[in-house]
N, C-alpha and C. Protein backbone atom coordinates (compact mmCIF):
# COMPACT_ATOMS: atom_id res chain seq x y z
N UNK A 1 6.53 9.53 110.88
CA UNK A 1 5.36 9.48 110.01
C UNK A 1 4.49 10.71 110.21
N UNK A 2 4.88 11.56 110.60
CA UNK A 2 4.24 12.71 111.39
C UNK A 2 4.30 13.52 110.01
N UNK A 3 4.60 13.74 108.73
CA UNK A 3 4.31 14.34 107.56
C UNK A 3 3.62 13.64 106.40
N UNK A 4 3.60 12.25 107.10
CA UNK A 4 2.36 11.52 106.44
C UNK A 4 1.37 11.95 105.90
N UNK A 5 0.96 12.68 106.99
CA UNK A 5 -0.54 13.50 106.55
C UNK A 5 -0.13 15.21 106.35
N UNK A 6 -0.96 15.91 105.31
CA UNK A 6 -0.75 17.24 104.74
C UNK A 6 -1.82 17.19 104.13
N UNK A 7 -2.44 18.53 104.40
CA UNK A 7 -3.65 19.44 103.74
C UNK A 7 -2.99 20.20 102.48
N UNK A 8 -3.44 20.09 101.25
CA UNK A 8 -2.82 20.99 99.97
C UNK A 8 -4.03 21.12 99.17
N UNK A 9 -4.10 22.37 99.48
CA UNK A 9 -5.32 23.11 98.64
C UNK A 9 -6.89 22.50 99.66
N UNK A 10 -7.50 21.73 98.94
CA UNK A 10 -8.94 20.95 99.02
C UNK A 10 -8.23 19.74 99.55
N UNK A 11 -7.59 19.05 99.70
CA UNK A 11 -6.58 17.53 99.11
C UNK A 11 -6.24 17.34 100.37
N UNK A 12 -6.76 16.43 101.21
CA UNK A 12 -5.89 15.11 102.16
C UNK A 12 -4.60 14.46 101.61
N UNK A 13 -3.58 14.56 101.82
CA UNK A 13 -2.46 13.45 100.94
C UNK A 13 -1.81 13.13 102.11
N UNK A 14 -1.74 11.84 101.82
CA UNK A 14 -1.41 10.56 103.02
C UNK A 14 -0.67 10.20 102.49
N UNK A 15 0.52 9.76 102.85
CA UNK A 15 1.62 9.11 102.52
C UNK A 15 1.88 7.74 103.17
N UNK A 16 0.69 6.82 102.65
CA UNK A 16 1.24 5.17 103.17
C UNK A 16 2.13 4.41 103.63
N UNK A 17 2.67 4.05 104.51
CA UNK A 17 3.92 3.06 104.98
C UNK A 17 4.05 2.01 103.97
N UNK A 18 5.17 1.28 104.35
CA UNK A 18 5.64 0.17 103.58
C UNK A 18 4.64 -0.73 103.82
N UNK A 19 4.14 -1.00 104.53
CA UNK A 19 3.01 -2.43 105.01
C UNK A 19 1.82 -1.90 105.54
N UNK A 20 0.62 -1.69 104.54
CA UNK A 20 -0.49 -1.45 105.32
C UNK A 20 -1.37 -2.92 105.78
N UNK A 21 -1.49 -2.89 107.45
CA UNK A 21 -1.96 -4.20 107.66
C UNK A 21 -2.67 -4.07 108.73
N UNK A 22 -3.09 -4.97 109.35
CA UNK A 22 -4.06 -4.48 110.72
C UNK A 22 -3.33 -3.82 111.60
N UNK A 23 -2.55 -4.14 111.89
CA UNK A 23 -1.49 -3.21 112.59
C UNK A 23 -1.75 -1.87 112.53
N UNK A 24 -1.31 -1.13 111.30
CA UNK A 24 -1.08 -0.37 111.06
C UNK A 24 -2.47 0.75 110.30
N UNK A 25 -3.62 -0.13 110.41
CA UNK A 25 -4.79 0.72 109.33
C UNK A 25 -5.57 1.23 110.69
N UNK A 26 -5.64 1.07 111.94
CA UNK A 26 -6.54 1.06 112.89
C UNK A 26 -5.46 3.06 113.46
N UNK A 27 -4.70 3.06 113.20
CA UNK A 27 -3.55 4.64 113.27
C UNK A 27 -4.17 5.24 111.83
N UNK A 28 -4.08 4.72 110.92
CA UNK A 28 -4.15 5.81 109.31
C UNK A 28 -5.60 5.97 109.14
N UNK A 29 -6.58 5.12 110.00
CA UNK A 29 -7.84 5.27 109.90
C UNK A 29 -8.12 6.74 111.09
N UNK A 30 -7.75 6.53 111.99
CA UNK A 30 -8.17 7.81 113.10
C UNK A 30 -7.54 9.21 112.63
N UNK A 31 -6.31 8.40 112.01
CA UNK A 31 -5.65 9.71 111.94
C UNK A 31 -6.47 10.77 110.93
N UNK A 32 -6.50 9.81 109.65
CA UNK A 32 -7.20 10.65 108.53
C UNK A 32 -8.62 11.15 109.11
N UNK A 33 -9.27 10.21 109.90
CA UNK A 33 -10.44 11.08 110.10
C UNK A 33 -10.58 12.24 110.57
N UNK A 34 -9.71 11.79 111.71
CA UNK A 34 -9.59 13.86 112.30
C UNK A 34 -9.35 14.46 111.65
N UNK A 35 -7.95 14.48 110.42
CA UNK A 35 -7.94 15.54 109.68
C UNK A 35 -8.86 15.93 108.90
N UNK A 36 -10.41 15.25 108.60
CA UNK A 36 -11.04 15.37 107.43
C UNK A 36 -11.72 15.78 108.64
N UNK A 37 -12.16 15.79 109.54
CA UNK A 37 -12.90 16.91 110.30
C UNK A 37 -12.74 17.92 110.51
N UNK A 38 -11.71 18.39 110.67
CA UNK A 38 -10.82 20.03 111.86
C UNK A 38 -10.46 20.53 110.25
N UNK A 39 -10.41 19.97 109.04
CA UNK A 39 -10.14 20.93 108.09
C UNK A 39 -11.13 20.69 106.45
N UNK A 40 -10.75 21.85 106.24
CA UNK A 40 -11.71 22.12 104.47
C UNK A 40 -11.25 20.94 104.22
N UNK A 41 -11.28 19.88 103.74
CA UNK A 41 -10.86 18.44 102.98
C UNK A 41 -12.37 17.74 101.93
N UNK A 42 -12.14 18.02 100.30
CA UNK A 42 -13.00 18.04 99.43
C UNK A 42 -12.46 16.46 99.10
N UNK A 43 -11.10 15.99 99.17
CA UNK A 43 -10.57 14.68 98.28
C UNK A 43 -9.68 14.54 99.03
N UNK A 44 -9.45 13.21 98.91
CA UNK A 44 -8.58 11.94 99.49
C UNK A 44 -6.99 12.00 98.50
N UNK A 45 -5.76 11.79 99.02
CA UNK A 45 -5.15 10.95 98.12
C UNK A 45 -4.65 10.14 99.04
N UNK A 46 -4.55 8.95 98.74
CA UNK A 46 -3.65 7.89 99.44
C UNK A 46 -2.49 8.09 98.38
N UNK A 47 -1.05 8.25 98.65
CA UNK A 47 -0.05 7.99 97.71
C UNK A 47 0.53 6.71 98.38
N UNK A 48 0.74 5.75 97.47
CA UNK A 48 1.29 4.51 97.91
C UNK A 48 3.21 4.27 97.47
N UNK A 49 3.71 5.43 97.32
CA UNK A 49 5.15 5.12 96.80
C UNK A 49 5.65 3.95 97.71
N UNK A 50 5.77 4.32 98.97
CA UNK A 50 6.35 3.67 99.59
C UNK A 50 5.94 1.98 99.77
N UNK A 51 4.51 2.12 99.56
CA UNK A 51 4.29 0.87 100.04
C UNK A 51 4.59 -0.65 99.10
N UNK A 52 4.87 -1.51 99.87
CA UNK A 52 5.19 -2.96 98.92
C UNK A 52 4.19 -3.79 99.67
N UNK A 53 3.05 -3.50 100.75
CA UNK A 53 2.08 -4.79 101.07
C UNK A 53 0.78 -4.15 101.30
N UNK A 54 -0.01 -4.96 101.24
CA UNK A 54 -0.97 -4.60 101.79
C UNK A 54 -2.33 -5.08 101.67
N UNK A 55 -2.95 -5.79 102.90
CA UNK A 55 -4.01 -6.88 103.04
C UNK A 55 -5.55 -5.87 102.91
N UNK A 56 -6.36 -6.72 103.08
CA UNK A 56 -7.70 -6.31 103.38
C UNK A 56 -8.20 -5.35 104.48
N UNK A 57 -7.52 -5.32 105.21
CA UNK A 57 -7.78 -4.08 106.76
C UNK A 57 -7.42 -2.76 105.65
N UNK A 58 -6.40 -2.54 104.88
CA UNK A 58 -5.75 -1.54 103.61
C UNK A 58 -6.97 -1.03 102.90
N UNK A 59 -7.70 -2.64 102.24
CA UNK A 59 -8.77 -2.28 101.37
C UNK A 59 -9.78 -1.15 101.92
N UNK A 60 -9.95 -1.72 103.57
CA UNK A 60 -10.78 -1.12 104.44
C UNK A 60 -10.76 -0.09 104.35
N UNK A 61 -9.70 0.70 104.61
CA UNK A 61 -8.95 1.56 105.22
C UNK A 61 -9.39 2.65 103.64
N UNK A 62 -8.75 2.62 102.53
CA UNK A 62 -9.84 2.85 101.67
C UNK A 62 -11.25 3.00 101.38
N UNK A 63 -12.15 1.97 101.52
CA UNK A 63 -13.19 2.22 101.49
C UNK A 63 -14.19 3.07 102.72
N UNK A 64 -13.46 2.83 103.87
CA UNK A 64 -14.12 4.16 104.83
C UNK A 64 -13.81 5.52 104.67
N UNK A 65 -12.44 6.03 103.86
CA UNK A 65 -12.47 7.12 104.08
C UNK A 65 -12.98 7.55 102.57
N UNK A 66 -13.39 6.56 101.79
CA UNK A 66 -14.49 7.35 100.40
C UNK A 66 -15.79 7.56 100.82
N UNK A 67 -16.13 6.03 102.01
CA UNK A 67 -17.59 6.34 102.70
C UNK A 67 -18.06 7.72 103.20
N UNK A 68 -16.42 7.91 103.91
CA UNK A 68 -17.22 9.34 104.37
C UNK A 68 -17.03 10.46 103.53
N UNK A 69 -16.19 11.22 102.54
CA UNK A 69 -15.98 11.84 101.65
C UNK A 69 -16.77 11.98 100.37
N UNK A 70 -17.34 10.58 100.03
CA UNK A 70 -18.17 10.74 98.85
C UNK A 70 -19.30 11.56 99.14
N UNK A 71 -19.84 11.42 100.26
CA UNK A 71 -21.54 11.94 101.11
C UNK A 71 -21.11 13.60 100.94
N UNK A 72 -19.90 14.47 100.79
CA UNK A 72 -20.21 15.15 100.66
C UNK A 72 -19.17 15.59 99.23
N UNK A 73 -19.65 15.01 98.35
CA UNK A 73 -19.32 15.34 96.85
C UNK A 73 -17.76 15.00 96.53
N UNK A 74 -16.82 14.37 97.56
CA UNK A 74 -15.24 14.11 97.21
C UNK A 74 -15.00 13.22 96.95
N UNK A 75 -14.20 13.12 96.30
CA UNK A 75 -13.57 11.75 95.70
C UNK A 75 -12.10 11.40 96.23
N UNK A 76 -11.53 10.04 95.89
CA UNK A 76 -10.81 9.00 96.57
C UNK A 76 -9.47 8.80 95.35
N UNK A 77 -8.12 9.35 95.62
CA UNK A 77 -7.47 8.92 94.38
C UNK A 77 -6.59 8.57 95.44
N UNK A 78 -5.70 6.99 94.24
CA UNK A 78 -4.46 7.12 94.65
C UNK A 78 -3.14 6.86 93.41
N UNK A 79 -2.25 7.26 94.03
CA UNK A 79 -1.06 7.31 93.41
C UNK A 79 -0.06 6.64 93.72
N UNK A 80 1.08 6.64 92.55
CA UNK A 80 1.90 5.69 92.85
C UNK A 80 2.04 4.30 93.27
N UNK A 81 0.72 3.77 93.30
CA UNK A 81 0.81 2.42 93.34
C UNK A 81 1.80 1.95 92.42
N UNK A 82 1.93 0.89 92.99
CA UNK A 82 3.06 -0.37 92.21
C UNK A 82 2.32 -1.50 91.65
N UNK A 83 2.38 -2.50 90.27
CA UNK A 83 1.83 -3.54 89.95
C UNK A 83 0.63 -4.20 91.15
N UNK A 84 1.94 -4.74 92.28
CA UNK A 84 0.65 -5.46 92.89
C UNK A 84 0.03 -4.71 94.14
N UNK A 85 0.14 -3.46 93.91
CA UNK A 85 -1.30 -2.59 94.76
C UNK A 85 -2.47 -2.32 93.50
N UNK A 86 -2.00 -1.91 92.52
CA UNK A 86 -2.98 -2.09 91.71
C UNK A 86 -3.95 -2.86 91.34
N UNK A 87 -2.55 -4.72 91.25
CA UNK A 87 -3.87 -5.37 91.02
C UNK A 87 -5.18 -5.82 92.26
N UNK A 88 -4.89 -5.74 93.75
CA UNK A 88 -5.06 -5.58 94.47
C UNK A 88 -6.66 -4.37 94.71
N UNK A 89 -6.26 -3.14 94.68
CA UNK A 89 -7.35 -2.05 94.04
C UNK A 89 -8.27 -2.76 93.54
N UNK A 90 -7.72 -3.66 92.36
CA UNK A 90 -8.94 -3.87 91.04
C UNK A 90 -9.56 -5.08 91.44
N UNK A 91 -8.69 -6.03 91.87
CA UNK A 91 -9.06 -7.56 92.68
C UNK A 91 -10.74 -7.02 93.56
N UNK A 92 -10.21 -6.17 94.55
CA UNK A 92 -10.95 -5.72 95.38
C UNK A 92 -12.16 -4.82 95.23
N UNK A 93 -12.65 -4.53 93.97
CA UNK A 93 -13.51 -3.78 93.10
C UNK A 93 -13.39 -2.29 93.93
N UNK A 94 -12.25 -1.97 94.53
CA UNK A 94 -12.08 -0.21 94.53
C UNK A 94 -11.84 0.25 93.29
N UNK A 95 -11.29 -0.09 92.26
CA UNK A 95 -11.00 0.86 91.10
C UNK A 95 -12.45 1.58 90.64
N UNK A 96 -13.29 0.73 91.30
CA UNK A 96 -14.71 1.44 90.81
C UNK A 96 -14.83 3.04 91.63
N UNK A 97 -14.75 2.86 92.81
CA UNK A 97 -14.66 4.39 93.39
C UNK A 97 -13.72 4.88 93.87
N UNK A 98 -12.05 4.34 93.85
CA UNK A 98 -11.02 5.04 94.10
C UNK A 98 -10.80 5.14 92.47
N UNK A 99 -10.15 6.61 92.06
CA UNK A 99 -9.88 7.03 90.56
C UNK A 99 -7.83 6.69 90.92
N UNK A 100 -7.52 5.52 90.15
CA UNK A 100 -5.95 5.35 90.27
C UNK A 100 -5.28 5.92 89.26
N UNK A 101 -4.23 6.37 90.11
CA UNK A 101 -3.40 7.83 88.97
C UNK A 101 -2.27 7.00 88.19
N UNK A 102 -2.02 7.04 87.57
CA UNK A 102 -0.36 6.95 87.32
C UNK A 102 0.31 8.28 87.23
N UNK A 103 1.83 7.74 86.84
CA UNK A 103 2.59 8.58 87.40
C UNK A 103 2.12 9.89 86.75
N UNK A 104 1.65 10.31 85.72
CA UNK A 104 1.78 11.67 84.76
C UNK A 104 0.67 11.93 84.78
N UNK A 105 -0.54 11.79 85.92
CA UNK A 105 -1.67 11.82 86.66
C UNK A 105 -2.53 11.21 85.83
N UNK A 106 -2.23 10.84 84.43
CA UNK A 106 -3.91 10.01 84.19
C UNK A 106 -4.45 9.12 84.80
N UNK A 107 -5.95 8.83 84.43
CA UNK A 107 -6.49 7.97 85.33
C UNK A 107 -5.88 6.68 84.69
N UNK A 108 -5.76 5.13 85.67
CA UNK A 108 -5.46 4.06 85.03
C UNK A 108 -5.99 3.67 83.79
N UNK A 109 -7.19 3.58 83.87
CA UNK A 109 -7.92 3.31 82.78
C UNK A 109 -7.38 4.00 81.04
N UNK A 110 -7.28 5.29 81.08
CA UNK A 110 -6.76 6.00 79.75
C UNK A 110 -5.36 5.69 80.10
N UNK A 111 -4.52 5.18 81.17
CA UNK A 111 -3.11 5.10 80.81
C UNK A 111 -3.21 3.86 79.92
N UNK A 112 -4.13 2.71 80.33
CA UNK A 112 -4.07 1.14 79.93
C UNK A 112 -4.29 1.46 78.01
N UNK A 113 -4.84 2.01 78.28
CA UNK A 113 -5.47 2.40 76.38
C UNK A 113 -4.78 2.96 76.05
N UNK A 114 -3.86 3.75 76.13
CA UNK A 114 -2.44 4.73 75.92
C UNK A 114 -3.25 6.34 75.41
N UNK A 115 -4.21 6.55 76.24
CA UNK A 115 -4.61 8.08 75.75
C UNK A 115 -3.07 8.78 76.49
């Protein structure tokens, strides 16, 4: 999991495991923070290809690293979610401050309307 994390351009991109769960959010939480310290990091991506679970410690795990990123003007996307991370996102009222991509980068919202 050691390419999990990558700096590109401004851009954190995290590459999620199959199961984000308590287990596993208390590692993707430290980890990302250091990197958003020791480097230029303007925006978040969580890419979720891989993942098929993921509880409330996940949601967490999300909403701290927009806590700290928004304070200085960045924003929170993710990608590749699957049906039920999405509905999940939206269940959880992140779609309000994580922006969810689909695949051909629009935001969810203009994919749902077919812009």
């Amino acid at each position: 999991m050691e390419d999990a994390y990558r700096i590109i351009d401004c851009y954190l991109m995290i590459r999620l495991p199959e199961e984000i769960d308590h287990a596993s959010c208390t590692e993707i939480s430290r980890r990302a923070d250091h990197m958003l310290l020791d480097n230029r990091v303007s925006h978040v991506v969580f890419d979720f290809s891989d993942t098929r679970f993921m509880d409330s410690s996940g949601v967490g795990v999300l909403a701290g690293r927009y806590k700290k990123i928004s304070c200085f003007g960045g924003k929170v996307y993710a990608i590749h979610a699957d049906s039920r991370i999405r509905k999940i996102l939206r269940m959880s009222g992140l779609e309000k401050i994580v922006e969810i991509m689909d695949q051909e980068g629009q935001d969810d919202k203009s994919y749902e309307r077919g812009i």
